[in-house]
C-alpha atoms as a PDB file:
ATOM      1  CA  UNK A   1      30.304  14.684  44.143  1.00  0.00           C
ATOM      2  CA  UNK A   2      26.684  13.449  43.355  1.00  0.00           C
ATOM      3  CA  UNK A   3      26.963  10.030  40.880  1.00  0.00           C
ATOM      4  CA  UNK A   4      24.190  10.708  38.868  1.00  0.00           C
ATOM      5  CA  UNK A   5      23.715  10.065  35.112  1.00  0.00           C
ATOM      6  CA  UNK A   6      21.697  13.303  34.699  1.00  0.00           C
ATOM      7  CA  UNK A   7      23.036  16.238  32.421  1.00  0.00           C
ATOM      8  CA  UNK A   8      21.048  18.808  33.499  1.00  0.00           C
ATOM      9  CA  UNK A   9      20.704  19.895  37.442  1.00  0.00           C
ATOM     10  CA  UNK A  10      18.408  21.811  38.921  1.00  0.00           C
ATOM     11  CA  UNK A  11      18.942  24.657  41.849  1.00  0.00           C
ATOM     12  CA  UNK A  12      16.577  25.824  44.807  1.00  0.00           C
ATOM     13  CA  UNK A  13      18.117  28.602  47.317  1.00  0.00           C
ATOM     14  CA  UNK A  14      16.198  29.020  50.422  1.00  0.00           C
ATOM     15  CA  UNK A  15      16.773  31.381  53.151  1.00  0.00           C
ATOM     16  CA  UNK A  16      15.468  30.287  57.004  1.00  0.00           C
ATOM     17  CA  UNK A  17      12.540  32.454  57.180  1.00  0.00           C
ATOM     18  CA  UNK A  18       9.503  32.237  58.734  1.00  0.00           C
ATOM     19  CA  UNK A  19       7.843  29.934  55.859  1.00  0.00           C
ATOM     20  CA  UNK A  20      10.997  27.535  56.569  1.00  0.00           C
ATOM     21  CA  UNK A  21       9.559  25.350  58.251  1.00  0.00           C
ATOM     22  CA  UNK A  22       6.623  24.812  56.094  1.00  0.00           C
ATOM     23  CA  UNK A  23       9.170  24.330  53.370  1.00  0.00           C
ATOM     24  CA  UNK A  24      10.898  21.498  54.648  1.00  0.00           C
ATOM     25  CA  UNK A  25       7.860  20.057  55.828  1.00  0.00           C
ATOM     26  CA  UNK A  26       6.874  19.864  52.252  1.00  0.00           C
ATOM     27  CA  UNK A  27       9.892  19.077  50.809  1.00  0.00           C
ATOM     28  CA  UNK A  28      10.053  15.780  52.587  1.00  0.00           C
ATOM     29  CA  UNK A  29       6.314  14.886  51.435  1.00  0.00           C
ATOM     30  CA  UNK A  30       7.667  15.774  47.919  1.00  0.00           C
ATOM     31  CA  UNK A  31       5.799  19.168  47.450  1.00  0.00           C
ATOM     32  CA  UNK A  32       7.289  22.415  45.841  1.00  0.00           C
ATOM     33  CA  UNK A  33       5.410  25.920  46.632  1.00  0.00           C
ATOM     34  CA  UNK A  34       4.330  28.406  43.144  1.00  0.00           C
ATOM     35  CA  UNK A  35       3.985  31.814  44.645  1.00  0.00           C
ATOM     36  CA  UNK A  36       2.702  34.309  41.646  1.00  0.00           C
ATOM     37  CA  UNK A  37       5.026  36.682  39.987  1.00  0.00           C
ATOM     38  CA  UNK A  38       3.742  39.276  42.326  1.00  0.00           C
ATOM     39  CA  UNK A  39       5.516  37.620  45.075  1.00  0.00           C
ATOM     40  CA  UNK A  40       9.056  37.301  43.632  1.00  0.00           C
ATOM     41  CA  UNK A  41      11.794  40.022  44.256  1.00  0.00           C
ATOM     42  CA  UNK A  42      11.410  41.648  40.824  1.00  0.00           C
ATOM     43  CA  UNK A  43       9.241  44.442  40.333  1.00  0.00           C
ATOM     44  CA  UNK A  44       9.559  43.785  36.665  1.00  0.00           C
ATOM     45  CA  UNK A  45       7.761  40.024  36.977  1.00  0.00           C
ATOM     46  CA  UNK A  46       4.490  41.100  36.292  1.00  0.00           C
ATOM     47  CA  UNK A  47       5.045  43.937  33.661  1.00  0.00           C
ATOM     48  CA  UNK A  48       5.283  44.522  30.109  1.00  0.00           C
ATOM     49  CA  UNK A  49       5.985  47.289  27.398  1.00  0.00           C
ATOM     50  CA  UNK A  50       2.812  49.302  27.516  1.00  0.00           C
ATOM     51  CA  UNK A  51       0.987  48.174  31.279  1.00  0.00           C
ATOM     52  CA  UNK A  52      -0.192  51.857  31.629  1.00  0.00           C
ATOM     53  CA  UNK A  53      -4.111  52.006  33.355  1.00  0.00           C
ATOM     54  CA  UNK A  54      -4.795  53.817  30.264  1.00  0.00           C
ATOM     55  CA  UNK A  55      -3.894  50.719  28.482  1.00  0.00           C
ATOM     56  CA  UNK A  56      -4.966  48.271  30.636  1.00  0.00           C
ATOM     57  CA  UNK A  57      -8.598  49.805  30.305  1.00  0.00           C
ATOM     58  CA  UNK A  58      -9.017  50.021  27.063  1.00  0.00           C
ATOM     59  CA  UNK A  59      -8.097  46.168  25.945  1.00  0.00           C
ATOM     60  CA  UNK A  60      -9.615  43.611  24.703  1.00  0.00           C
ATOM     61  CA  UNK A  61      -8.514  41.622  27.703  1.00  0.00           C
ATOM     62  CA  UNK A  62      -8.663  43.910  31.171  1.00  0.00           C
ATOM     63  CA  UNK A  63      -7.310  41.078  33.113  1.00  0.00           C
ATOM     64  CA  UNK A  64      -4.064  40.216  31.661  1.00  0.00           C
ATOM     65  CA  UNK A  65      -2.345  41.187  34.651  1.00  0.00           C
ATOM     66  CA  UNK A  66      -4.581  39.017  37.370  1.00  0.00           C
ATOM     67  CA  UNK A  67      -4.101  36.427  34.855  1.00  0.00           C
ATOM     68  CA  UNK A  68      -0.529  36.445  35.280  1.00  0.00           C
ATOM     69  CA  UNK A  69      -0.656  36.850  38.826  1.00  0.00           C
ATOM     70  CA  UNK A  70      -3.195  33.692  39.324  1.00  0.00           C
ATOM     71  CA  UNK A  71      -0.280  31.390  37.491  1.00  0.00           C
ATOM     72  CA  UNK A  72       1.993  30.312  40.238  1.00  0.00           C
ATOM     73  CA  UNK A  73       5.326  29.610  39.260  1.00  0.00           C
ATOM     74  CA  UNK A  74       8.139  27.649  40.758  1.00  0.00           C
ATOM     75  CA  UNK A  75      11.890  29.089  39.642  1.00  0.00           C
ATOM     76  CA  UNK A  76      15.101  26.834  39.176  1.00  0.00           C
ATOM     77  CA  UNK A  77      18.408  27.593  38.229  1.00  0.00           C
ATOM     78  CA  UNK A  78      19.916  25.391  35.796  1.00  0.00           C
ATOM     79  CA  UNK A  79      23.520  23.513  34.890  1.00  0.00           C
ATOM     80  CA  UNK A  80      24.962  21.221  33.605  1.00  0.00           C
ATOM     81  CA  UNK A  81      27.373  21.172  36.648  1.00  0.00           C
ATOM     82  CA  UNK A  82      26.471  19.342  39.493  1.00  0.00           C
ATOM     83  CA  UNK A  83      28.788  21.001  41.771  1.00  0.00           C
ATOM     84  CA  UNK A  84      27.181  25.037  40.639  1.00  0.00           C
ATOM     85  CA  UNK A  85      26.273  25.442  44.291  1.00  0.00           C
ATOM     86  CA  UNK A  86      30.351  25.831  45.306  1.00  0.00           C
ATOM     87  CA  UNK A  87      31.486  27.814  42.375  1.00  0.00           C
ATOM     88  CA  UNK A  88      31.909  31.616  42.019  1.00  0.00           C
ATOM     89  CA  UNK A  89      29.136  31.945  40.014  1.00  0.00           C
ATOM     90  CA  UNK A  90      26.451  30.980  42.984  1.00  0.00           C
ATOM     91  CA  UNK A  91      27.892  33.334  45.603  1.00  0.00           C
ATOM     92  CA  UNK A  92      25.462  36.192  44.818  1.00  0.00           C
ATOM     93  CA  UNK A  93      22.575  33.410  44.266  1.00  0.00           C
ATOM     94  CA  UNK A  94      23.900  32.408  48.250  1.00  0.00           C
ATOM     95  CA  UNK A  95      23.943  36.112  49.062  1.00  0.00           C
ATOM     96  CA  UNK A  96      20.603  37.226  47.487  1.00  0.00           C
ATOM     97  CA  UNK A  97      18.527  34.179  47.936  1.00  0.00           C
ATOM     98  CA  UNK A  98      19.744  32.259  51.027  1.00  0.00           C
ATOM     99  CA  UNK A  99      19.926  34.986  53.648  1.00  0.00           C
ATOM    100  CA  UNK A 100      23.949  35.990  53.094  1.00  0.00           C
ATOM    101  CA  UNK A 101      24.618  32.316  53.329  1.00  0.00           C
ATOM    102  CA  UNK A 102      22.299  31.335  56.424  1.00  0.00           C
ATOM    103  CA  UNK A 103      20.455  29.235  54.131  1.00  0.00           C
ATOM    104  CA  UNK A 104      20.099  26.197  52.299  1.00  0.00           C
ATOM    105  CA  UNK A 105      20.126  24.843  48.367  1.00  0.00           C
ATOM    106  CA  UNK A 106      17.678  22.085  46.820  1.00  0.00           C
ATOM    107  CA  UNK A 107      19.484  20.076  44.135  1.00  0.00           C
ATOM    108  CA  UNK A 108      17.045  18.417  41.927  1.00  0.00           C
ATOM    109  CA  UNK A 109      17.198  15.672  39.257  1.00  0.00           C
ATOM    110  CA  UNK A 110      15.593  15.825  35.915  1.00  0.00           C
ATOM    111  CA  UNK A 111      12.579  14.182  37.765  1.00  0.00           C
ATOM    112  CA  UNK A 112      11.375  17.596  39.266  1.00  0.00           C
ATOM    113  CA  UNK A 113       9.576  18.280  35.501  1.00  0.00           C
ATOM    114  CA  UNK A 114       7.830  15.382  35.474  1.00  0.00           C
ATOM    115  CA  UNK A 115       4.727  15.195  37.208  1.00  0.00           C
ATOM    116  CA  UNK A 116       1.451  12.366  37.350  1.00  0.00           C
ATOM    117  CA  UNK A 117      -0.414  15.397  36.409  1.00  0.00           C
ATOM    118  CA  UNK A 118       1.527  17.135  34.379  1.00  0.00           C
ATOM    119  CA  UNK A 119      -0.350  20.254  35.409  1.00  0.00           C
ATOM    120  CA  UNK A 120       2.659  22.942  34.194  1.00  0.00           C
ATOM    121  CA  UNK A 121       4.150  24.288  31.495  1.00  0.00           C
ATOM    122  CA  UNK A 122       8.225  24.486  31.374  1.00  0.00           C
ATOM    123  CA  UNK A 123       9.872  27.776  30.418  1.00  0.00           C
ATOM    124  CA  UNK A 124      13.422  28.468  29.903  1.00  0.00           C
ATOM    125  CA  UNK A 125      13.625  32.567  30.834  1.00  0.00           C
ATOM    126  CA  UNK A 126      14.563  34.739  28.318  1.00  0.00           C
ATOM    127  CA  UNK A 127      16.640  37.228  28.922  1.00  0.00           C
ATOM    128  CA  UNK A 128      16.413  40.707  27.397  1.00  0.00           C
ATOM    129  CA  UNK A 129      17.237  44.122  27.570  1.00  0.00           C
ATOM    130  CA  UNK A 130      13.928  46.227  27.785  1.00  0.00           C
ATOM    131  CA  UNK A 131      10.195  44.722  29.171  1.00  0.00           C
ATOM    132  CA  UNK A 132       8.464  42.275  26.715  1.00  0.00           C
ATOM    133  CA  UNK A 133       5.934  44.077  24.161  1.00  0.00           C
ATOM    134  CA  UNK A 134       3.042  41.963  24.051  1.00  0.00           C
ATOM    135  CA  UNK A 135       0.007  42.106  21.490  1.00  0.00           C
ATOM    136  CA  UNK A 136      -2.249  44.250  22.895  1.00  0.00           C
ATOM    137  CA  UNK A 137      -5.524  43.712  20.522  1.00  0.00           C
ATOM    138  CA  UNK A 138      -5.609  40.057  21.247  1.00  0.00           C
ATOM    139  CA  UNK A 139      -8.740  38.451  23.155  1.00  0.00           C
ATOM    140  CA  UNK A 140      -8.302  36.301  25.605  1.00  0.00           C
ATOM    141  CA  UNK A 141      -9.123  32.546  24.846  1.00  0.00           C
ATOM    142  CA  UNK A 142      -8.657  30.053  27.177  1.00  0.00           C
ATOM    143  CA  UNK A 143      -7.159  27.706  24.394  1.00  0.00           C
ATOM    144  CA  UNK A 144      -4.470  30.494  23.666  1.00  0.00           C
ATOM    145  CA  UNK A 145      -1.961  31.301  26.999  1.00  0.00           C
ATOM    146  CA  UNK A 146       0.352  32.173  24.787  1.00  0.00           C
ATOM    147  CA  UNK A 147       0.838  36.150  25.588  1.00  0.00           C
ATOM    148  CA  UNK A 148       0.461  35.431  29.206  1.00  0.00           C
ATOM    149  CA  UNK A 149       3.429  33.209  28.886  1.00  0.00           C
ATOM    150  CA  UNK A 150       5.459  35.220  27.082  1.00  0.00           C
ATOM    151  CA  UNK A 151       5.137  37.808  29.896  1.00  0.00           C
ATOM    152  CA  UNK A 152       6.411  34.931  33.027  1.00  0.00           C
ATOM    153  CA  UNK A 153       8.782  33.511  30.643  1.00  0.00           C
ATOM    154  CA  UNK A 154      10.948  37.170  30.329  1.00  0.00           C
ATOM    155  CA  UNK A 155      12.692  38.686  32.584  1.00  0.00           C
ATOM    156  CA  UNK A 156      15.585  41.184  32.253  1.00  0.00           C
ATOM    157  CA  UNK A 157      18.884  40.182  31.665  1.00  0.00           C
ATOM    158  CA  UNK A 158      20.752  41.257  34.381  1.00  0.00           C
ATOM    159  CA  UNK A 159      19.224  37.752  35.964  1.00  0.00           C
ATOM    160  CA  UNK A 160      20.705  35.736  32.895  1.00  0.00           C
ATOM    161  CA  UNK A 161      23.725  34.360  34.974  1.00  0.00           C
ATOM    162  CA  UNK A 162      20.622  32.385  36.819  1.00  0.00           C
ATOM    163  CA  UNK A 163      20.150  30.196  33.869  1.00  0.00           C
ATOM    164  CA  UNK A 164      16.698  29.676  35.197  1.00  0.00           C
ATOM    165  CA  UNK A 165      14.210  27.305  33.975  1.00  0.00           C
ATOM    166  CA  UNK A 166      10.397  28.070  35.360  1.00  0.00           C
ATOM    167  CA  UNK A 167       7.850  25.821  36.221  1.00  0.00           C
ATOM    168  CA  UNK A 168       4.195  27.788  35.410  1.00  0.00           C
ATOM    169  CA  UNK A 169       1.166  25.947  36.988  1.00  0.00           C
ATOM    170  CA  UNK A 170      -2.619  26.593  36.875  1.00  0.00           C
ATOM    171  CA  UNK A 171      -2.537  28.479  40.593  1.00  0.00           C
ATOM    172  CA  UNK A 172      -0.326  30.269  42.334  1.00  0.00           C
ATOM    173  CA  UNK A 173      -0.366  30.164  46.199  1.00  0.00           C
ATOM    174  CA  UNK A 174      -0.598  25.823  46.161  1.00  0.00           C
ATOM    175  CA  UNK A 175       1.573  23.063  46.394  1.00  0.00           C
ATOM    176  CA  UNK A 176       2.637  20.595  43.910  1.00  0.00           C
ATOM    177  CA  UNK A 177       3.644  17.030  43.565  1.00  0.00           C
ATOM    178  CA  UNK A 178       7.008  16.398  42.800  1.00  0.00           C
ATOM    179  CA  UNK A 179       8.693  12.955  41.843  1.00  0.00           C
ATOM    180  CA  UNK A 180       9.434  10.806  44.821  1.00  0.00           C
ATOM    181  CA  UNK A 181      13.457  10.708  43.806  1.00  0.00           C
ATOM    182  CA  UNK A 182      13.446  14.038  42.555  1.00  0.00           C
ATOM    183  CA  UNK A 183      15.868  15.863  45.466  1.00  0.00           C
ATOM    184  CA  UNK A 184      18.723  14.585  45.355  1.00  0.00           C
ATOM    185  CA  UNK A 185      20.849  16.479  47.826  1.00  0.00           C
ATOM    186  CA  UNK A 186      20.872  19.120  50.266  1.00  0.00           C
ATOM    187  CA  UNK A 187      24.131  22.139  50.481  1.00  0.00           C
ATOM    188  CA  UNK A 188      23.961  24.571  53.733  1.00  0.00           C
ATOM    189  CA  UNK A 189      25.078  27.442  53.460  1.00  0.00           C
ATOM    190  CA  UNK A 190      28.581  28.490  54.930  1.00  0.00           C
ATOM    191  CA  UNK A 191      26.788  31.104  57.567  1.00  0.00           C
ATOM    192  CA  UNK A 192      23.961  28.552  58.611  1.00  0.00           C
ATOM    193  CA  UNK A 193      23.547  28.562  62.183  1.00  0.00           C
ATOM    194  CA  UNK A 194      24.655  25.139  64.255  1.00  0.00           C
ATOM    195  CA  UNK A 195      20.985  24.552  64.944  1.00  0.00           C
ATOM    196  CA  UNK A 196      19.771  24.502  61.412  1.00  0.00           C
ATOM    197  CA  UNK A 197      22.576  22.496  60.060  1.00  0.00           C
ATOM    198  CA  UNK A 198      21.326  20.425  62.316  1.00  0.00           C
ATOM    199  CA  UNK A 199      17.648  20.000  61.218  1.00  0.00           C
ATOM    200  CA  UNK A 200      18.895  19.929  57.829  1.00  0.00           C
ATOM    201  CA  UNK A 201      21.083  16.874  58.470  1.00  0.00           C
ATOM    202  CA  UNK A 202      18.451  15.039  59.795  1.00  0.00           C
ATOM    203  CA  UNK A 203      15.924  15.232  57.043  1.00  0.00           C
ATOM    204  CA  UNK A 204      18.662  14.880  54.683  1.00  0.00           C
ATOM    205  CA  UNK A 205      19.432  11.382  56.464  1.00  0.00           C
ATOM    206  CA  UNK A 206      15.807  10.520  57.099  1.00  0.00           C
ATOM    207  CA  UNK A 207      15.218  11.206  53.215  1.00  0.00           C
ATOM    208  CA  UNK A 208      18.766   9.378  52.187  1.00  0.00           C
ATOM    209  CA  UNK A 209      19.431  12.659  50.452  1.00  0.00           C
ATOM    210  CA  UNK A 210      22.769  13.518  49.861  1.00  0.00           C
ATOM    211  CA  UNK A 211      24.308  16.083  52.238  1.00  0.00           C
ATOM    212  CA  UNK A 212      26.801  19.160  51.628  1.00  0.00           C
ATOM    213  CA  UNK A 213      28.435  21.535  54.274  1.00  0.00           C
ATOM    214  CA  UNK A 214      29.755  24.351  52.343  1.00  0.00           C
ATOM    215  CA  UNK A 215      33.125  26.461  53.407  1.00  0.00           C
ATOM    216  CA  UNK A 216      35.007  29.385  51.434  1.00  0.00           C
ATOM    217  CA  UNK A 217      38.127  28.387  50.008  1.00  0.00           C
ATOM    218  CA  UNK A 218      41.153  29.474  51.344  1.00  0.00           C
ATOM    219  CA  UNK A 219      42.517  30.917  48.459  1.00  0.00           C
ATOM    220  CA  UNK A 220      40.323  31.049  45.900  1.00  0.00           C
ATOM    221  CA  UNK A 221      36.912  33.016  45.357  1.00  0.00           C
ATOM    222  CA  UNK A 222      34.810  30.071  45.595  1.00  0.00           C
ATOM    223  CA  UNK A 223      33.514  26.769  47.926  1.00  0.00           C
ATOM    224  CA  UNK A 224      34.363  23.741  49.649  1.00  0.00           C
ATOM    225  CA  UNK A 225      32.191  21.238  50.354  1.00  0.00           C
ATOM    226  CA  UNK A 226      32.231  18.559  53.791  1.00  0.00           C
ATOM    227  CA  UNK A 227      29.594  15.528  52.579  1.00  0.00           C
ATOM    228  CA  UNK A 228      28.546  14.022  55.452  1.00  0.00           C
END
């Protein structure tokens, strides 16, 4: 597929929803979006072992939790496999993230973590079983993130077929500079409407970004791929 000398990929699903075309509009200028925890799908993003009011009111630090929510993040899922977006293992990710397969996937180079500012921390998620217990008599020190990233960096492990690697930044809500060559390719979804695959094609030939048409195998439980 791609002829890249990377050994790492990185994954974006994206459904057509009504911040699509904001998206792609800053996709092409090189710009990713880092909602907060708070606006991910998990209700577990922003908690950890302990988060009662009770608790929450009597530490050291009230405002863990807006602290966490002010850090915008930007999620990837990683692999050493540059075709991940036709196996087995990404039909849920199609399913849950790209609209049941209306949408689109962002594959990235290596050069998505690097950044003229180099505003954000990288964080491989770790998976585990119950929520993170964090240190509860520790003040807050602007020097010393380290509890606040411990909380972003966790998630449960039901999620660890994601393999996801997070971007944290300063703000959540803005949008950050990526590396000029850091897309390198564009897969639509099998149930993308005419219209879209369309508009993707377009950008994906205006931006000389690779470009993927996905369709379920015929006998197997997994993709196909039309470049085009």
């Amino acid at each position: 597929m791609v002829n890249e000398s990377h050994t790492t990929y990185y994954f974006k699903f994206y459904s057509f929803g009504e911040y699509a075309k904001d998206t792609l509009i800053h996709l092409m200028n090189n710009q990713i979006y880092a909602p907060s925890v708070t606006q991910m799908n998990d209700p577990f993003e922003d908690r950890w072992y302990g988060c009662d009011l009770e608790n929450l009111m009597n530490r050291q630090d009230p405002d863990m939790r807006g602290r966490v929510d002010r850090r915008g993040v930007f999620c990837l899922c990683s692999s050493t496999d540059s075709n991940f977006p036709l196996s087995k293992d990404a039909i849920l990710m199609w399913s849950h993230y790209a609209d049941s397969h209306k949408g689109f996937c962002v594959m990235f180079s290596d050069k998505v973590l690097k950044s003229d500012a180099q505003d954000f921390v990288k964080m491989e998620a770790k998976y585990i079983k119950e929520q993170v217990e964090i240190d509860q008599t520790i003040p807050y020190s602007p020097e010393s993130d380290d509890e606040l990233l411990r909380i972003i960096e966790h998630k449960s492990d039901i999620w660890k077929r994601e393999s996801e690697v997070r971007l944290c930044y300063p703000r959540s809500g803005d949008y950050y500079k990526i590396e000029d060559s850091a897309i390198i390719a564009i897969f639509c979804g099998c149930n993308i409407s005419d219209y879209n695959k369309a508009l993707l094609y377009g950008i994906a030939h205006y931006k000389k970004w690779h470009f993927y048409e996905l369709r379920p195998h015929n006998k197997e439980f997994k993709f196909e791929y039309r470049n085009q």
